[in-house]
Protein backbone atom coordinates (compact mmCIF):
# COMPACT_ATOMS: atom_id res chain seq x y z
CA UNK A 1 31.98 97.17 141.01
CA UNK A 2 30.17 94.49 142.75
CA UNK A 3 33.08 91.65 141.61
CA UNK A 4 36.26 92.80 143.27
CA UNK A 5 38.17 91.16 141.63
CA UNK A 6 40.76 90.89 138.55
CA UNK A 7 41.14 87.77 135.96
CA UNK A 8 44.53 89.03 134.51
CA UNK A 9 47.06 92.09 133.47
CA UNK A 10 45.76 94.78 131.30
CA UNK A 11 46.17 93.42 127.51
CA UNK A 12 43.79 96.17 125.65
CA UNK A 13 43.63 99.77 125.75
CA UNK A 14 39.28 98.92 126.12
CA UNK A 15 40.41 96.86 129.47
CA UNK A 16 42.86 100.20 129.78
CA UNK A 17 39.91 102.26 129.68
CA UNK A 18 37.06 100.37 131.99
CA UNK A 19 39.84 99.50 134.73
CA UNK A 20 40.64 103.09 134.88
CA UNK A 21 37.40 104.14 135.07
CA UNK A 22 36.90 102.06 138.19
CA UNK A 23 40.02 103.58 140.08
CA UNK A 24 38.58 106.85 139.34
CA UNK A 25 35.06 105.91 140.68
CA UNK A 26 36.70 104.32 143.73
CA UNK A 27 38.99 107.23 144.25
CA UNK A 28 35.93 109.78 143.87
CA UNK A 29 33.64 108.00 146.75
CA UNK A 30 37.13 107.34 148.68
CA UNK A 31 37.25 111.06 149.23
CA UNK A 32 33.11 111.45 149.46
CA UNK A 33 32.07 108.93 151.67
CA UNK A 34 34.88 106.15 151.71
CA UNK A 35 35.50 102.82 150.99
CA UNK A 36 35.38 99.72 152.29
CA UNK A 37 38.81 97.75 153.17
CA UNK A 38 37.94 95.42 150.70
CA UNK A 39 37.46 98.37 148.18
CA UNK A 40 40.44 99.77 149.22
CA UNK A 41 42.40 96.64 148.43
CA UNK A 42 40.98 96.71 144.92
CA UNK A 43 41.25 100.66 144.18
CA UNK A 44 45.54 99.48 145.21
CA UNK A 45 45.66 96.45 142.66
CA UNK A 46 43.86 98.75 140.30
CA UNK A 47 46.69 101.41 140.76
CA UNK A 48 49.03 98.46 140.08
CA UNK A 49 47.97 96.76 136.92
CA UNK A 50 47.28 100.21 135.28
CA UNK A 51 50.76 101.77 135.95
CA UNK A 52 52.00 98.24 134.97
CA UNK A 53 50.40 98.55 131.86
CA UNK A 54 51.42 102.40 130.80
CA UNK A 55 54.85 101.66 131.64
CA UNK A 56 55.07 98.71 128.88
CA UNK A 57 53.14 100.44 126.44
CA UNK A 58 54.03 104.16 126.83
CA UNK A 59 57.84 104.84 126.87
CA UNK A 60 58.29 108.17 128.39
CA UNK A 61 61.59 109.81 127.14
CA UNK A 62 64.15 110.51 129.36
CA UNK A 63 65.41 114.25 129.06
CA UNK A 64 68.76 114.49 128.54
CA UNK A 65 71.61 115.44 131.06
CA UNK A 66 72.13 118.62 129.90
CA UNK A 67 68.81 119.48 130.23
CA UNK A 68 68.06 118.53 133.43
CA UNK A 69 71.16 120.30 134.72
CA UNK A 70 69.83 123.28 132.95
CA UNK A 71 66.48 123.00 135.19
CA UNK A 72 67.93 122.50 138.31
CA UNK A 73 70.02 125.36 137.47
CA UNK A 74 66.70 127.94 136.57
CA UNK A 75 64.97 126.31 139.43
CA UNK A 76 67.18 126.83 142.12
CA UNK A 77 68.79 130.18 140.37
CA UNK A 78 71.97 128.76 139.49
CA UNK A 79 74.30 130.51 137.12
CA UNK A 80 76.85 129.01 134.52
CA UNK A 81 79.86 130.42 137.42
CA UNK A 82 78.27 128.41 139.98
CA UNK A 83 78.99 125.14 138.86
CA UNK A 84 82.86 125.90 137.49
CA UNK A 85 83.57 124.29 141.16
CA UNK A 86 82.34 120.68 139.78
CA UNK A 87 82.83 121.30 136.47
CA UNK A 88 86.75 123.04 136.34
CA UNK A 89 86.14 125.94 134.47
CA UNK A 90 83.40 128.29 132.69
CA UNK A 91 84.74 126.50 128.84
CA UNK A 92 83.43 123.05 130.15
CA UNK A 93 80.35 124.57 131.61
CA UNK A 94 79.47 126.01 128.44
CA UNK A 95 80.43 123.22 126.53
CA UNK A 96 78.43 120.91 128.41
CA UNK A 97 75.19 122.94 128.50
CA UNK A 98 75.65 123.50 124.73
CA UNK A 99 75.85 119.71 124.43
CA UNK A 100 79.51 119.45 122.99
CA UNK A 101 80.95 117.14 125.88
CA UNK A 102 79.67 114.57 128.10
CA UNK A 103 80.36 114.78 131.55
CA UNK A 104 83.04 112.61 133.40
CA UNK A 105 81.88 110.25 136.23
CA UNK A 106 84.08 113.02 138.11
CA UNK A 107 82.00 115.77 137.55
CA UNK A 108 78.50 113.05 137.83
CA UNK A 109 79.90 112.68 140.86
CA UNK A 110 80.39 115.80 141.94
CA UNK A 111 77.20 117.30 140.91
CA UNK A 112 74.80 114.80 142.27
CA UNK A 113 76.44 115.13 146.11
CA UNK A 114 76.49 119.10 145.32
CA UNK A 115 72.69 119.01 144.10
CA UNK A 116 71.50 116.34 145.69
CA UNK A 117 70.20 114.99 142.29
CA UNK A 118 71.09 110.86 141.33
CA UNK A 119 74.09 110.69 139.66
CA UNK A 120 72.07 108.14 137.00
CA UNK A 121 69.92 111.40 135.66
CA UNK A 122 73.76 113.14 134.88
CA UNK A 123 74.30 110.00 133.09
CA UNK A 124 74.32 110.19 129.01
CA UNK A 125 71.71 108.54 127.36
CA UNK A 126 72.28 105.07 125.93
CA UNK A 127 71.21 105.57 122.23
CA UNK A 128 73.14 109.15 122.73
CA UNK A 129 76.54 107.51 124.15
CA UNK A 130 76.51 105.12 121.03
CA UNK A 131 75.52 107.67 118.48
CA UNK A 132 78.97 109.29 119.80
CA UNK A 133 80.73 106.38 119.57
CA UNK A 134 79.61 105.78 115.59
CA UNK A 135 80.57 109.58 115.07
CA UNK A 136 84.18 109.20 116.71
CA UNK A 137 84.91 106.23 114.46
């Protein structure tokens, strides 16, 4: 780690490997003995080009609404009953958990001031939305 310094972006899952390797060795004497500001600098653009580089080549899916409702619900011990005030009744609770309706920007709405979770994370999934729409027709 003498050369602090980097050519380019992460193009290889070898460059992958040796530049994460280096954030961990920086990170490990960061928290032994510490680093110099220079070091520190590096160990930050380190941090940058590797997330830069898992986000384009691994694409994490996004869980659906309905289950992340249903996780909020079991972490904060929510019951089905508790959300017939945003959703209008225990039918379209059920129906939404069981994945037979989509919610309304209403109810998005709703929910996400209620839960304090973003209303984009209530939202269907694109791929899901059109799927419907092929069904429907």
């Amino acid at each position: 780690m003498n050369n602090l310094l980097l050519s380019h972006t992460i193009q290889t899952p070898e460059e992958y490997d040796r530049y994460s390797r280096q954030a961990h060795a920086l990170f490990m004497k960061r928290n032994r003995v510490g680093i110099t500001p220079e070091e520190e600098a590096y160990l930050e653009l380190l941090h940058v080009v590797i997330d830069h580089y898992e986000d384009k080549t691994y694409q994490w899916p996004r869980p659906d609404p309905k289950t992340i409702l249903a996780t909020v619900m079991e972490e904060r011990g929510l019951k089905q009953k508790d959300l017939i005030p945003y959703l209008g009744a225990q039918s379209r609770v059920s129906e939404f958990l069981s994945g037979k309706i989509d919610l309304t920007a209403k109810q998005i709405a709703l929910l996400s001031k209620a839960l304090r979770i973003p209303a984009q994370l209530l939202l269907p999934r694109v791929e899901e939305a059109a799927e419907a729409d092929l069904n429907a027709a």
